[in-house]
N, C-alpha and C. Protein backbone atom coordinates (compact mmCIF):
# COMPACT_ATOMS: atom_id res chain seq x y z
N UNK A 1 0.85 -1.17 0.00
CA UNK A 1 0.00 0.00 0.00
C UNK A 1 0.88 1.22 0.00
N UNK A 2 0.60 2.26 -0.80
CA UNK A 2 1.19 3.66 -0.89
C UNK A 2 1.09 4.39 1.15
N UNK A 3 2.55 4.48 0.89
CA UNK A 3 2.32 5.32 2.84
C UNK A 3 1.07 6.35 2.45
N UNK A 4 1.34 7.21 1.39
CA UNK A 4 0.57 8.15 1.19
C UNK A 4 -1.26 7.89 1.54
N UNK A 5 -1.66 6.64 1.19
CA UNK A 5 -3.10 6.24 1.42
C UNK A 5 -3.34 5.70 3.10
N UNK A 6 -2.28 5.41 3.60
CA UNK A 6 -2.38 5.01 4.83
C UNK A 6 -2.15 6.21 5.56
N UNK A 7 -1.46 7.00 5.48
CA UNK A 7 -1.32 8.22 6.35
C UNK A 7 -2.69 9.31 5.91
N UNK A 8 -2.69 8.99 4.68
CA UNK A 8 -4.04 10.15 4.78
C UNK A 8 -5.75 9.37 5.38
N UNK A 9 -5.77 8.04 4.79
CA UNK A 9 -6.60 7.55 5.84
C UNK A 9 -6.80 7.94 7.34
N UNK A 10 -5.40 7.26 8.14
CA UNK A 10 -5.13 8.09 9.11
C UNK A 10 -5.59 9.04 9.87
N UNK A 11 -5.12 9.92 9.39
CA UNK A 11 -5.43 11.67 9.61
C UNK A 11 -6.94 11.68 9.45
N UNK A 12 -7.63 10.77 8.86
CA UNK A 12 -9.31 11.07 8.79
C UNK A 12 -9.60 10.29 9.84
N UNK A 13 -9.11 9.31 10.54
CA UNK A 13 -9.63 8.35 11.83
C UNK A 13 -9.10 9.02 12.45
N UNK A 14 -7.77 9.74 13.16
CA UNK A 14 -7.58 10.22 14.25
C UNK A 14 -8.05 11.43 14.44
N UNK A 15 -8.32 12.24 13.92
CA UNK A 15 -9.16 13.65 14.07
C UNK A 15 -10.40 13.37 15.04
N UNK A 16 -11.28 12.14 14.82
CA UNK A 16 -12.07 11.86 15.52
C UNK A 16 -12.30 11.42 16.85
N UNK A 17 -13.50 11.93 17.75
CA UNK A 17 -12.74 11.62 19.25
C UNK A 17 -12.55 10.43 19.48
N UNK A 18 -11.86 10.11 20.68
CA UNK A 18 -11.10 8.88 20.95
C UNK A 18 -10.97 7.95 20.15
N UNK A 19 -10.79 7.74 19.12
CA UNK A 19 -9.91 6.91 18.12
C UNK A 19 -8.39 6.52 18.20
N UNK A 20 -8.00 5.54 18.45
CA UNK A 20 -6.53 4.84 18.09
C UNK A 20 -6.46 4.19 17.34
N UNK A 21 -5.45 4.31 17.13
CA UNK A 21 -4.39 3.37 16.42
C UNK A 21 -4.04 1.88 16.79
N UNK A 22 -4.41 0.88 16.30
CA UNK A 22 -3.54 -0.57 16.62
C UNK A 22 -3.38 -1.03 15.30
N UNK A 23 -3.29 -2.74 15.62
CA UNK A 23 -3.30 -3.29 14.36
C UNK A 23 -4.28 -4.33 14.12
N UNK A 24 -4.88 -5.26 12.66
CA UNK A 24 -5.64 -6.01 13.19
C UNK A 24 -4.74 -7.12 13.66
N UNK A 25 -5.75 -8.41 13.03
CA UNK A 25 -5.09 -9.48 13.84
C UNK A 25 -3.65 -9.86 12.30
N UNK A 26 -3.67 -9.05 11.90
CA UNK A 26 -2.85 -9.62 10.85
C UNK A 26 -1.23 -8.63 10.69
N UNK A 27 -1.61 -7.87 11.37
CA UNK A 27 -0.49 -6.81 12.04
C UNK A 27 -0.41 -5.63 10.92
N UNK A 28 -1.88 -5.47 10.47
CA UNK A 28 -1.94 -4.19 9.59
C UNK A 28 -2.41 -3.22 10.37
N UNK A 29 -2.37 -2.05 9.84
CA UNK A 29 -3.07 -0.84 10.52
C UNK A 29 -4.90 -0.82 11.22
N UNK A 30 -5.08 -0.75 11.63
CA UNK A 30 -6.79 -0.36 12.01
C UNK A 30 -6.94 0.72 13.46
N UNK A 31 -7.66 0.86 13.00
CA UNK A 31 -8.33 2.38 14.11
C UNK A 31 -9.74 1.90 14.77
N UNK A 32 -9.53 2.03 16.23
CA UNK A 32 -11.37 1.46 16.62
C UNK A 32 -11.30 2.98 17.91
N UNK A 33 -12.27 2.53 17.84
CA UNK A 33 -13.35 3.42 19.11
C UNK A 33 -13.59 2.88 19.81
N UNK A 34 -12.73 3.30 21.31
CA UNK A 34 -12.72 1.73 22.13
C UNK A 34 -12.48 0.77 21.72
N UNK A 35 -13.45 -0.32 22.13
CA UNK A 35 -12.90 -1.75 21.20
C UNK A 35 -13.59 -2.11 19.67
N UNK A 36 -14.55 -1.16 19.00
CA UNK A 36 -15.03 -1.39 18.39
C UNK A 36 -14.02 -0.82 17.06
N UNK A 37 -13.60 -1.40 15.90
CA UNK A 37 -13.10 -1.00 14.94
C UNK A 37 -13.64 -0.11 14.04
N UNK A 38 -13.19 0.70 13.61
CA UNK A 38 -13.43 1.55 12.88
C UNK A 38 -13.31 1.72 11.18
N UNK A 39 -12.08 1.18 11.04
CA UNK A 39 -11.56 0.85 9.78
C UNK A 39 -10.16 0.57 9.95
N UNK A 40 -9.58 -0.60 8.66
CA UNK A 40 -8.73 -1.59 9.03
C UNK A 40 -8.15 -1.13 7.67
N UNK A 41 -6.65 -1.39 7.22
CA UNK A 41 -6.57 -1.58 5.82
C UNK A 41 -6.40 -2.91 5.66
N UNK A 42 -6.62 -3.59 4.68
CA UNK A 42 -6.11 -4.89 3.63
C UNK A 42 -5.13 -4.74 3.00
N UNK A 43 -3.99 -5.65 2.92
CA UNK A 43 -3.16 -6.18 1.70
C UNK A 43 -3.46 -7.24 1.43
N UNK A 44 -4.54 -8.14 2.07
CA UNK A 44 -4.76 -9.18 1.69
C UNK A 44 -5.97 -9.89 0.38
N UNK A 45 -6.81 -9.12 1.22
CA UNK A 45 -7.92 -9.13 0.72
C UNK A 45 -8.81 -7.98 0.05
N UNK A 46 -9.05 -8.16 -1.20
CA UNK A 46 -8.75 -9.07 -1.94
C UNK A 46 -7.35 -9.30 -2.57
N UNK A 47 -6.95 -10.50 -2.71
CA UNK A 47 -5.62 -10.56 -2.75
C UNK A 47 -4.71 -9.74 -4.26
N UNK A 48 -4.05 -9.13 -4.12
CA UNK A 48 -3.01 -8.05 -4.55
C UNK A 48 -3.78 -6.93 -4.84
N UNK A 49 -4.99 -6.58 -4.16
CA UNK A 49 -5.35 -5.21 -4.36
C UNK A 49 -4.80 -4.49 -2.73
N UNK A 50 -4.84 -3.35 -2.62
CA UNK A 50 -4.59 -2.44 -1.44
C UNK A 50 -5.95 -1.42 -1.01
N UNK A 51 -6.45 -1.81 0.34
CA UNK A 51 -7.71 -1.26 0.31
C UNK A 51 -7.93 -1.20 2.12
N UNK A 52 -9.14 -0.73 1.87
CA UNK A 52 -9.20 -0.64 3.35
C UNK A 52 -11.11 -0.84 3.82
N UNK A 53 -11.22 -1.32 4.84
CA UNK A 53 -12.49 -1.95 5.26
C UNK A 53 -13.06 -1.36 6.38
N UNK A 54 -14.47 -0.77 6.38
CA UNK A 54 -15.29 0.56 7.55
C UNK A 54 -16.55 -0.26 7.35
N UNK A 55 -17.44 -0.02 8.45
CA UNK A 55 -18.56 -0.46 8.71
C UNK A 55 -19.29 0.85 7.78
N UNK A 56 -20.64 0.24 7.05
CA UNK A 56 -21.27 1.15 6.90
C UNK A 56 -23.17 1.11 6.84
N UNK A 57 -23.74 2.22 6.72
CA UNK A 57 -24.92 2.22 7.03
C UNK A 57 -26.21 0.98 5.67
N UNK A 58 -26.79 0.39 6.88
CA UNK A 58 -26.98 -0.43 6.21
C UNK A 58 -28.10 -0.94 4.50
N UNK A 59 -27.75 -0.93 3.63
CA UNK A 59 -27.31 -0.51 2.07
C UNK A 59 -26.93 0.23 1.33
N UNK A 60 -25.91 0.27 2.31
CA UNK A 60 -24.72 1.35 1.42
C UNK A 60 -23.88 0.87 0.86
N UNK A 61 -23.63 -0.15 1.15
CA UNK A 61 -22.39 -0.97 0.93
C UNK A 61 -23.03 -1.96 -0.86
N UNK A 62 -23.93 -2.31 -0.03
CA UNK A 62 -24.71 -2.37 -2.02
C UNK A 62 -24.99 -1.42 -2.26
N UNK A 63 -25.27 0.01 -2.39
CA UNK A 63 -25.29 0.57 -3.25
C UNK A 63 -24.13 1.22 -4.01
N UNK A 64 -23.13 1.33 -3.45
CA UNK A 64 -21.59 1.87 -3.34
C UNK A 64 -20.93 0.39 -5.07
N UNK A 65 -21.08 -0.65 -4.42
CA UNK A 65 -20.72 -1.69 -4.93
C UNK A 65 -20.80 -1.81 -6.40
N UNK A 66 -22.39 -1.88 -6.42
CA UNK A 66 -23.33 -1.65 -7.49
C UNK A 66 -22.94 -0.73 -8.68
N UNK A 67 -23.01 0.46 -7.70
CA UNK A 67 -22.77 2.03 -8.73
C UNK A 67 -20.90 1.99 -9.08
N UNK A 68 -20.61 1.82 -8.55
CA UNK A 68 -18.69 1.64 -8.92
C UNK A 68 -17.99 0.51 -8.33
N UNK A 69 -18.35 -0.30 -9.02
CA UNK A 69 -17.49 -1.61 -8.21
C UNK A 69 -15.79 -1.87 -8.73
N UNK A 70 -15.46 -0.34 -9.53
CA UNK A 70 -13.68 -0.54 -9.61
C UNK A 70 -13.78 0.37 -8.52
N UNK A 71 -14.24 0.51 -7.36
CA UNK A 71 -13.71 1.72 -6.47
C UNK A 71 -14.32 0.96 -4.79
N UNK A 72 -15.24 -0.07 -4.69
CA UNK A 72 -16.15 -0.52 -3.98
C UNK A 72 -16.28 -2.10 -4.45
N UNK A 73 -16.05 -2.62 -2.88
CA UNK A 73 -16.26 -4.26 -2.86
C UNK A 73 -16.69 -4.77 -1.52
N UNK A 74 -17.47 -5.82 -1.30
CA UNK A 74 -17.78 -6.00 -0.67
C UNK A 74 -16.71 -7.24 0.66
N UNK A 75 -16.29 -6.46 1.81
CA UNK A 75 -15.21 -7.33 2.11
C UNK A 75 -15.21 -9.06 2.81
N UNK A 76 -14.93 -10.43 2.28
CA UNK A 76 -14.98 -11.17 2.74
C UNK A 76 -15.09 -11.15 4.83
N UNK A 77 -14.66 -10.20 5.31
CA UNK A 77 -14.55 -10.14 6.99
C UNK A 77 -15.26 -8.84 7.23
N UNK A 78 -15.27 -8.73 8.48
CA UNK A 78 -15.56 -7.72 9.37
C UNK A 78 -17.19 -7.56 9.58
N UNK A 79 -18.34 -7.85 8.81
CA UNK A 79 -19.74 -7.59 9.05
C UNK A 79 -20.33 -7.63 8.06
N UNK A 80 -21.51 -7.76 8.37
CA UNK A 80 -22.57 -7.61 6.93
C UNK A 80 -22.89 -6.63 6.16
N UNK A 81 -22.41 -5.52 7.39
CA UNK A 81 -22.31 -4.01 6.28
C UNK A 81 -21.41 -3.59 6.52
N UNK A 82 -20.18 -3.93 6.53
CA UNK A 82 -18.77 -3.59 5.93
C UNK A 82 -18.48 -3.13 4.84
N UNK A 83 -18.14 -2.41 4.27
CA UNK A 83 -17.40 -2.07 2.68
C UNK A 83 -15.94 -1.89 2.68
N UNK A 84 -15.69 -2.03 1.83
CA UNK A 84 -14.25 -2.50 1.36
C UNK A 84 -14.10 -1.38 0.38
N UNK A 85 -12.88 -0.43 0.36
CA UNK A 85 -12.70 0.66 -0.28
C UNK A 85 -11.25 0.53 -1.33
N UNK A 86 -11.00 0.23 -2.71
CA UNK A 86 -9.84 0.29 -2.86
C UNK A 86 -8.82 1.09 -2.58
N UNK A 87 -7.61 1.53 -2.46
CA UNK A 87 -6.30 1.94 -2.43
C UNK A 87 -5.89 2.26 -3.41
N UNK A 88 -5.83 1.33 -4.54
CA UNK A 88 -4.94 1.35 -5.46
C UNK A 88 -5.63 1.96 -7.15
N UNK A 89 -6.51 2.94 -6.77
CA UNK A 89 -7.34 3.66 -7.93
C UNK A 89 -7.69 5.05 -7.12
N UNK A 90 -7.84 6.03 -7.96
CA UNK A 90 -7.72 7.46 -7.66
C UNK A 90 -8.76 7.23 -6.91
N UNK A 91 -8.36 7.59 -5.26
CA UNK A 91 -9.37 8.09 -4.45
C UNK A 91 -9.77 8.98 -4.39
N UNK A 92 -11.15 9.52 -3.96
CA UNK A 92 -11.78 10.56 -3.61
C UNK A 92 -11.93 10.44 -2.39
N UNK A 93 -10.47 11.70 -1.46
CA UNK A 93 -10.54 11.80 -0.38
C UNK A 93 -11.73 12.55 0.23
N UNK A 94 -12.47 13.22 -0.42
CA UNK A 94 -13.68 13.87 0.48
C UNK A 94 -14.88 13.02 0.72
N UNK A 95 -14.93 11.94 -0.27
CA UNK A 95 -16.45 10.39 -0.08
C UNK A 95 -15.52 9.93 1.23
N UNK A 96 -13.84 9.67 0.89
CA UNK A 96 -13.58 8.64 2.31
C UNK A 96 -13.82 9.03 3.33
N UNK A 97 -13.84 10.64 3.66
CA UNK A 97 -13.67 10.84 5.00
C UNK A 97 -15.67 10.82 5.24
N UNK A 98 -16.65 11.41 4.65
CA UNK A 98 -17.63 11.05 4.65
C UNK A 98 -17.98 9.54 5.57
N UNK A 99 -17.22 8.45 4.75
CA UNK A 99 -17.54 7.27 5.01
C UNK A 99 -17.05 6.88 6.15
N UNK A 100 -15.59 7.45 6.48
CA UNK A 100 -15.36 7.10 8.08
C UNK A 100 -16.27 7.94 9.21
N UNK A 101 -16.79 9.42 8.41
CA UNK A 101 -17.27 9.65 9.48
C UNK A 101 -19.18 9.02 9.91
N UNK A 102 -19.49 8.13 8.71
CA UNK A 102 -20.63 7.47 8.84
C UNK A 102 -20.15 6.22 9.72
N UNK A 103 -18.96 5.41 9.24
CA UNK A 103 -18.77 4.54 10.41
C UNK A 103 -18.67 4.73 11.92
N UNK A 104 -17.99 5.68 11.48
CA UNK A 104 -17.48 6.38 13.31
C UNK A 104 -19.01 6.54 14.11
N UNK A 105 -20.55 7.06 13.28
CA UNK A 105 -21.56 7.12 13.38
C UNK A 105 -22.32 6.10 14.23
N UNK A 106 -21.86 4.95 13.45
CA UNK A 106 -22.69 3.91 13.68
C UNK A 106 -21.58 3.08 14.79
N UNK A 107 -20.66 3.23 15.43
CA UNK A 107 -19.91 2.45 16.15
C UNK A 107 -19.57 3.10 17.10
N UNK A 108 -19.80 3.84 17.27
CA UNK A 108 -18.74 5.62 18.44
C UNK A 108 -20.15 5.32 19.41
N UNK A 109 -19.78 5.18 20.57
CA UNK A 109 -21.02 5.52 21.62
C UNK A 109 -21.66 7.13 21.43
N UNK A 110 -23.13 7.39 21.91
CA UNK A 110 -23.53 8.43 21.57
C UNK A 110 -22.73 9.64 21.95
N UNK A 111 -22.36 9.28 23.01
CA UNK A 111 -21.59 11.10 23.34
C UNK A 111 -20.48 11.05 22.97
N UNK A 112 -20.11 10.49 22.78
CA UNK A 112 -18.98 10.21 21.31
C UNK A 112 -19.62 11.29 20.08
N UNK A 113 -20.43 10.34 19.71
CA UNK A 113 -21.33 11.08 18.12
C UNK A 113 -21.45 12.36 18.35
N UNK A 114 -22.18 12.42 19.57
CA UNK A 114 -22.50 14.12 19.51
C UNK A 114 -21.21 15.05 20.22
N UNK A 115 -20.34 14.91 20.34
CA UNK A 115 -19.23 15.64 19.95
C UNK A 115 -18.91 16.12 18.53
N UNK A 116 -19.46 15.05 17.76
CA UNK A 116 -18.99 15.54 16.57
C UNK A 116 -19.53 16.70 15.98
N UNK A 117 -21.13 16.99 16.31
CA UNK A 117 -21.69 18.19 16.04
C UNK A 117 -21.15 19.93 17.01
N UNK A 118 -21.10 19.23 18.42
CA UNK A 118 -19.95 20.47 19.05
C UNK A 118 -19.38 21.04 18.58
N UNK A 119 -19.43 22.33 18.87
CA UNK A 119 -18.05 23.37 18.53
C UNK A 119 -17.05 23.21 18.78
């Protein structure tokens, strides 16, 4: 994976409150909220693409799929509404951060969430 896609990923998960940094179980990057994950990258899966995997609201992930599936896949792990985001095709950093901040939505305890509307 380009550092460049992992560090700017990054910078869109840690901005958000209490978010860290670990790894998954495969010793790649992922970011959770508390214990709940947030988004993970892949080198694995699918195998030789570079991508990264967020929970999302549920049919989004088919509709995402559907409408651009060179940009959107659905990821073998993590949940039933997981999406899988490629790496390795011109991202549109302003949909990703959108999408982490819909995961962060649906996984961030509420006063978590509503920080995010705070000044």
């Amino acid at each position: 994976m380009t550092e460049d896609g992992v560090t700017r990923l990054r910078e869109l998960c840690l901005a958000l409150p209490e978010v860290a940094e670990g790894t998954n179980h495969h010793g790649e990057p992922a970011w959770r909220v508390r214990r709940r994950t947030l988004a993970q990258i892949s080198e694995r899966h699918p195998a030789g693409r570079q991508s990264f995997w967020a929970p999302a609201p549920a049919g989004a992930k088919e509709a995402m799929v559907a409408a651009e599936p060179d940009r959107f896949f659905s990821p073998p792990y993590g949940g039933r509404h997981w999406v899988g985001v490629y790496l390795d095709v011109p991202v549109d950093w302003d949909e990703v951060r959108e999408l982490v901040v819909d995961a962060y939505r649906l996984i961030a305890p509420g006063e978590l969430v509503a920080r995010l509307t705070e000044p």
